[in-house]
Structures are given as structure tokens and as C-alpha cells.
C-alpha atoms as a PDB file:
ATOM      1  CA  UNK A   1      99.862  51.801  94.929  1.00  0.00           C
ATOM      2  CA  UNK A   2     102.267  49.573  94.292  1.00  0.00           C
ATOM      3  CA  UNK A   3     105.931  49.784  94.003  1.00  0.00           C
ATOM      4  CA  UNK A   4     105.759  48.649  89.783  1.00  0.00           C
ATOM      5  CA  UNK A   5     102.559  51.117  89.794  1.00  0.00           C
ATOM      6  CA  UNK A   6     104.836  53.928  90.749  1.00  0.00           C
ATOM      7  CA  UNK A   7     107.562  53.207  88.459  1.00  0.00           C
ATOM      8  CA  UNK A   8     105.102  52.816  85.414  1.00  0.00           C
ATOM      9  CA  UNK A   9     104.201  55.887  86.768  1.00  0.00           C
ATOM     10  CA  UNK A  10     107.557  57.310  86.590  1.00  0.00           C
ATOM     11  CA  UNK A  11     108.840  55.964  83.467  1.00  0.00           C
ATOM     12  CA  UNK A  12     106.160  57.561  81.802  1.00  0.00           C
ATOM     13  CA  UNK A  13     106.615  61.098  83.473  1.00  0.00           C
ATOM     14  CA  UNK A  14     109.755  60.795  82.130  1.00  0.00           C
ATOM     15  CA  UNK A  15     108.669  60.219  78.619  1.00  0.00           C
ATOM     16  CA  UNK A  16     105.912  62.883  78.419  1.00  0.00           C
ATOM     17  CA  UNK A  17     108.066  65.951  79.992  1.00  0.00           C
ATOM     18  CA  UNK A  18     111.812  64.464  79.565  1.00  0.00           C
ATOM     19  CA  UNK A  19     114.383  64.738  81.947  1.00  0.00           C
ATOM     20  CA  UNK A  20     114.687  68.473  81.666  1.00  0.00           C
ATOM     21  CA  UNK A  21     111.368  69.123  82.993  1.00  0.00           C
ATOM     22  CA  UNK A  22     111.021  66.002  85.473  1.00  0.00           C
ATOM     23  CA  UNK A  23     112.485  67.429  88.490  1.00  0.00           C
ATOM     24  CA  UNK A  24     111.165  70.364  88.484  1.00  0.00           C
ATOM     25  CA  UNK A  25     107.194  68.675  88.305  1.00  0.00           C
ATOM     26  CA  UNK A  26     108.264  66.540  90.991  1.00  0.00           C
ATOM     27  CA  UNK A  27     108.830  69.643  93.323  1.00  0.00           C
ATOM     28  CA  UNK A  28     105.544  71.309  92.181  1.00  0.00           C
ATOM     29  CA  UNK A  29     103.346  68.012  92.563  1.00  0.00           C
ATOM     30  CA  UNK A  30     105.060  67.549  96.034  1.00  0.00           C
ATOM     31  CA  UNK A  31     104.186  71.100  96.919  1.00  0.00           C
ATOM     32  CA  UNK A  32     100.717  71.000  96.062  1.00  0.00           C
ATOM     33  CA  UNK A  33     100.565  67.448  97.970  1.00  0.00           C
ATOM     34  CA  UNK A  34     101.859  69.428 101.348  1.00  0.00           C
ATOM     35  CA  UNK A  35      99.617  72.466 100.755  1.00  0.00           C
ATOM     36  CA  UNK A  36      97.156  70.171 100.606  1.00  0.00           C
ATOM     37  CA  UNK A  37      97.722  68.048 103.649  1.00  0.00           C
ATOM     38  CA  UNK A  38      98.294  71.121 105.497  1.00  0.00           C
ATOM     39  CA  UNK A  39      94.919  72.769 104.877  1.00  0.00           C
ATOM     40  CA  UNK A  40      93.750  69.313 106.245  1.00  0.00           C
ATOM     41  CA  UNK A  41      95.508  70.075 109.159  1.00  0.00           C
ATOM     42  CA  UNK A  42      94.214  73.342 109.821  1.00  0.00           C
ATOM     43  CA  UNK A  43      90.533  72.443 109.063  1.00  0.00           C
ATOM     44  CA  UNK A  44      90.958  69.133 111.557  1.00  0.00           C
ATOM     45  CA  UNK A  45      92.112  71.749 114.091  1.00  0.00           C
ATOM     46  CA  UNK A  46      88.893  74.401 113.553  1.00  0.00           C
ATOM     47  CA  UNK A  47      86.632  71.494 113.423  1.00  0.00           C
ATOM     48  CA  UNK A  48      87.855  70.421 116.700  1.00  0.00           C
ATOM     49  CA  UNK A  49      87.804  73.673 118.574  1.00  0.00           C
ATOM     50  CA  UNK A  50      84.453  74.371 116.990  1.00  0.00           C
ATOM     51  CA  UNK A  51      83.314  71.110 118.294  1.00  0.00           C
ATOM     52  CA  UNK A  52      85.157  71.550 121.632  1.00  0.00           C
ATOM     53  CA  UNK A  53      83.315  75.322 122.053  1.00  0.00           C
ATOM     54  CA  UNK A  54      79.950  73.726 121.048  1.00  0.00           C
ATOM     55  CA  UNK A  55      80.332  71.055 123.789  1.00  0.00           C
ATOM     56  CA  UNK A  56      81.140  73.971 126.266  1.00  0.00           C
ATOM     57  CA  UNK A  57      77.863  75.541 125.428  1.00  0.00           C
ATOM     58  CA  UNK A  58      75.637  72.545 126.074  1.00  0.00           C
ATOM     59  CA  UNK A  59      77.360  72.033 129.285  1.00  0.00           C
ATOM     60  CA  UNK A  60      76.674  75.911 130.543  1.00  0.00           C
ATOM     61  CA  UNK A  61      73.520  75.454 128.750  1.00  0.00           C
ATOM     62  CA  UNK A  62      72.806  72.012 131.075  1.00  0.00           C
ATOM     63  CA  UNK A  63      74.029  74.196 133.915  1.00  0.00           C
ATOM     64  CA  UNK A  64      71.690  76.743 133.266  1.00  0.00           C
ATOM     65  CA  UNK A  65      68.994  74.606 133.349  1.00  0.00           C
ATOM     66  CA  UNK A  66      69.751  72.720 136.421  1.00  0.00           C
ATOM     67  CA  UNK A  67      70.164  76.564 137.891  1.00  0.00           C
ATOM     68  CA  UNK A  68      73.833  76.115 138.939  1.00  0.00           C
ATOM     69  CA  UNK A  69      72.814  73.760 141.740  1.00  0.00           C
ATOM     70  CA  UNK A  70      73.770  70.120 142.313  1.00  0.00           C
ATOM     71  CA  UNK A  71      76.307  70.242 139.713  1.00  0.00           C
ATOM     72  CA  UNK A  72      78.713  67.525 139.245  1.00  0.00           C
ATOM     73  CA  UNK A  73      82.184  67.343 139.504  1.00  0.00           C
ATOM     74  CA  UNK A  74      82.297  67.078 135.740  1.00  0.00           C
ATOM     75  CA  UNK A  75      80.083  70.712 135.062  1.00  0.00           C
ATOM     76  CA  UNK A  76      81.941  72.406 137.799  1.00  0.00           C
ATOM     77  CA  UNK A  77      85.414  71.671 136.159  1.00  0.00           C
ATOM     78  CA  UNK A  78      83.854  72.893 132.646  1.00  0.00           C
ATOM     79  CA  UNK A  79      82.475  75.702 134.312  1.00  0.00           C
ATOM     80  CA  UNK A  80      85.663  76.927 136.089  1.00  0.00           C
ATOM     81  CA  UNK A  81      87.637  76.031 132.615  1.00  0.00           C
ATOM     82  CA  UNK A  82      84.914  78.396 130.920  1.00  0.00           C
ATOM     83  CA  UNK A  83      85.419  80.983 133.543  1.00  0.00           C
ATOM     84  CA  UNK A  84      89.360  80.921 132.993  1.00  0.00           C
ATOM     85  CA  UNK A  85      88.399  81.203 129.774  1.00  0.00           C
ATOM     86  CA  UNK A  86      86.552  84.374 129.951  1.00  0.00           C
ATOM     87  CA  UNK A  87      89.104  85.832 131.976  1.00  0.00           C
ATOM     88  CA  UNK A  88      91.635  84.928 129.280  1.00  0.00           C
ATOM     89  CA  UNK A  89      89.925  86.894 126.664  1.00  0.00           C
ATOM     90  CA  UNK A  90      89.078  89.757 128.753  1.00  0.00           C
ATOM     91  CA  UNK A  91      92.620  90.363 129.741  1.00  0.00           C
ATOM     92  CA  UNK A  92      94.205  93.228 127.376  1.00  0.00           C
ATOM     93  CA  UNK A  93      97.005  91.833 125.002  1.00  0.00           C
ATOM     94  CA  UNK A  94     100.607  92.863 127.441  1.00  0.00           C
ATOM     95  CA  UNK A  95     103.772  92.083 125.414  1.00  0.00           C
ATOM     96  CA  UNK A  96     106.584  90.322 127.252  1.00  0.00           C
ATOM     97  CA  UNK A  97     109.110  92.683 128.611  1.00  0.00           C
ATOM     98  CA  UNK A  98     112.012  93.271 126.792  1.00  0.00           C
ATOM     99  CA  UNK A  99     115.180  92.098 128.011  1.00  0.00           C
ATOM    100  CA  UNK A 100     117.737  95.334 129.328  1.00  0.00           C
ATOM    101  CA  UNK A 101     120.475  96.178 126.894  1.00  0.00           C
ATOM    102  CA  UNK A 102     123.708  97.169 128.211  1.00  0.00           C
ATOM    103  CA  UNK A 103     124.389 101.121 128.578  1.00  0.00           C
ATOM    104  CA  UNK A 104     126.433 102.489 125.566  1.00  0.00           C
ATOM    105  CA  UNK A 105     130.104 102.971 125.147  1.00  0.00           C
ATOM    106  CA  UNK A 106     129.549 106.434 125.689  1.00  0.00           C
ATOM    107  CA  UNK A 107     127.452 106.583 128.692  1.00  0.00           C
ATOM    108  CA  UNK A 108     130.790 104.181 130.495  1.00  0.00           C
ATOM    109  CA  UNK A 109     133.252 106.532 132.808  1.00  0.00           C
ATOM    110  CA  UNK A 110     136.348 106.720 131.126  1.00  0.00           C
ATOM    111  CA  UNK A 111     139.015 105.857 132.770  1.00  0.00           C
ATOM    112  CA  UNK A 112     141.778 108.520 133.930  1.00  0.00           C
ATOM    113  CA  UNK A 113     144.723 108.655 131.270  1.00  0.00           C
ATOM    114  CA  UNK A 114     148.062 109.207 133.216  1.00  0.00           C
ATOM    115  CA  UNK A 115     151.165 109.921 131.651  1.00  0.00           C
ATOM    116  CA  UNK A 116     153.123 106.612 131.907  1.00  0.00           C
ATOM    117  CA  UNK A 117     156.345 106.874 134.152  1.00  0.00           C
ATOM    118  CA  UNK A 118     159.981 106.309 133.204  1.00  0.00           C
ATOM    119  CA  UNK A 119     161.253 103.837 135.797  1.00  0.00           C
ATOM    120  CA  UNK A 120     164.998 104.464 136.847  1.00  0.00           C
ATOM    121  CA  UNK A 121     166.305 102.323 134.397  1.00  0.00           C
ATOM    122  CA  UNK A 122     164.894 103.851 131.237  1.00  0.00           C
ATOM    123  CA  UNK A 123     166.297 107.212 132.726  1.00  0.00           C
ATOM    124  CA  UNK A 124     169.873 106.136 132.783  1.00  0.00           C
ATOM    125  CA  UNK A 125     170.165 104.277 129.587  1.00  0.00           C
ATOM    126  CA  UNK A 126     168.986 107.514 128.143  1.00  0.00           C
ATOM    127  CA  UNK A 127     171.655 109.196 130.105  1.00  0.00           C
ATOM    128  CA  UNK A 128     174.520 106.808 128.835  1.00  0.00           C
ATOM    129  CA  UNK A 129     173.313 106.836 125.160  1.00  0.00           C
ATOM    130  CA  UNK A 130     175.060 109.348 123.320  1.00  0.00           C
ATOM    131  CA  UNK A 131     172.942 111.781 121.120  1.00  0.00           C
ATOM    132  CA  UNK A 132     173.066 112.397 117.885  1.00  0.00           C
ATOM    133  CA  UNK A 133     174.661 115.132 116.453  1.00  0.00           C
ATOM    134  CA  UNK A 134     171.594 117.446 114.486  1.00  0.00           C
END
């Protein structure tokens, strides 16, 4: 499209629905556009594992045939990737280990509370000051 295609385009958007409405289309044709390019994206992505697993299988299935001797290079890398591969989806599901939170307050030793000490010259300035009469 061209750039006076899109503004014919726009002008009459703006016509039809007004400028109350425009924005608000423009967000909902946009959003539709990305859901759109991202189901693409996922369906690219099956395609290509489903295409990557079907290759896999021919190449076991070439192995098979050739009974596992004079392989090349090639089959025995696909055949130790398929083997990692079978061990990866054997293995159990282990969730990463949670980092260790500190103890509570509570479980902390308190420290000792001592009563705090007068030095010498707190005790005479109480001495000198005079005290009230009650």
C-alpha cells in the first residue's frame, strides 16, 4: 500500500465511525493483526519441530536398515542427539531448589539487656543538684 492509499484509508475511517470511535478501532484492528501474526508464529514453530522429529525418524529408520553398522558421522550425531533425547524425556520433572530464607526474628539470640551504668560524672551532678522540695 501506499502512503496516499493509507490516508484515503484513514480519512474515511474517520468519516464512517468519527473521531469518538476511531481510536478505539485502531487498537482492536491492531490487536487482531498481532493475534494473528502470533498464531503464525506458533504454527511456523510446530511445523518445524514436526518436520525436525519426522527427519529424526527417517534417519533411525535409515539406521535401522543399515543395522547400526557403518554409520556415518552424520547418523551417529543424530543418533546420540536422539538418545539425549530419550533420556531427556525419561527424566522425572525436578523443580529447581529454592533459594534459603533467612531464620526469623524470633529464632535470633537476643542479646543480654544490662542495666546501663552511671559513669562518675552523672553521679556527682546528681549529688550537687538540689532536690526539689515534694
Amino acid at each position: 500500500m501506499s502512503f496516499w492509499e493509507l490516508v484515503v484509508i484513514g480519512v474515511v475511517a474517520l468519516v464512517v465511525l468519527g473521531p469518538e470511535k476511531l481510536p478505539g478501532a485502531i487498537r482492536s484492528v491492531t490487536g487482531f493483526i498481532a493475534g494473528i501474526k502470533q498464531f503464525g508464529h506458533q504454527m511456523k514453530a510446530e511445523l518445524s519441530d514436526e518436520l525436525r522429529t519426522h527427519e529424526l525418524q527417517e534417519k533411525i529408520r535409515e539406521a535401522e536398515e543399515k543395522g547400526i553398522l557403518g554409520l556415518t558421522s552424520d547418523e551417529l550425531a543424530t543418533l546420540a542427539e536422539l538418545r539425549q533425547a530419550a533420556a531427556n524425556v525419561n527424566q522425572p520433572y525436578t523443580p529447581p531448589e529454592p533459594t534459603p530464607l533467612p531464620p526469623p526474628a524470633s529464632a535470633l539470640p537476643s542479646p543480654e539487656l544490662t542495666p546501663p551504668t552511671q559513669s562518675p560524672a552523672q553521679d556527682s551532678n546528681e549529688q550537687k543538684s538540689p532536690s526539689r522540695p515534694q
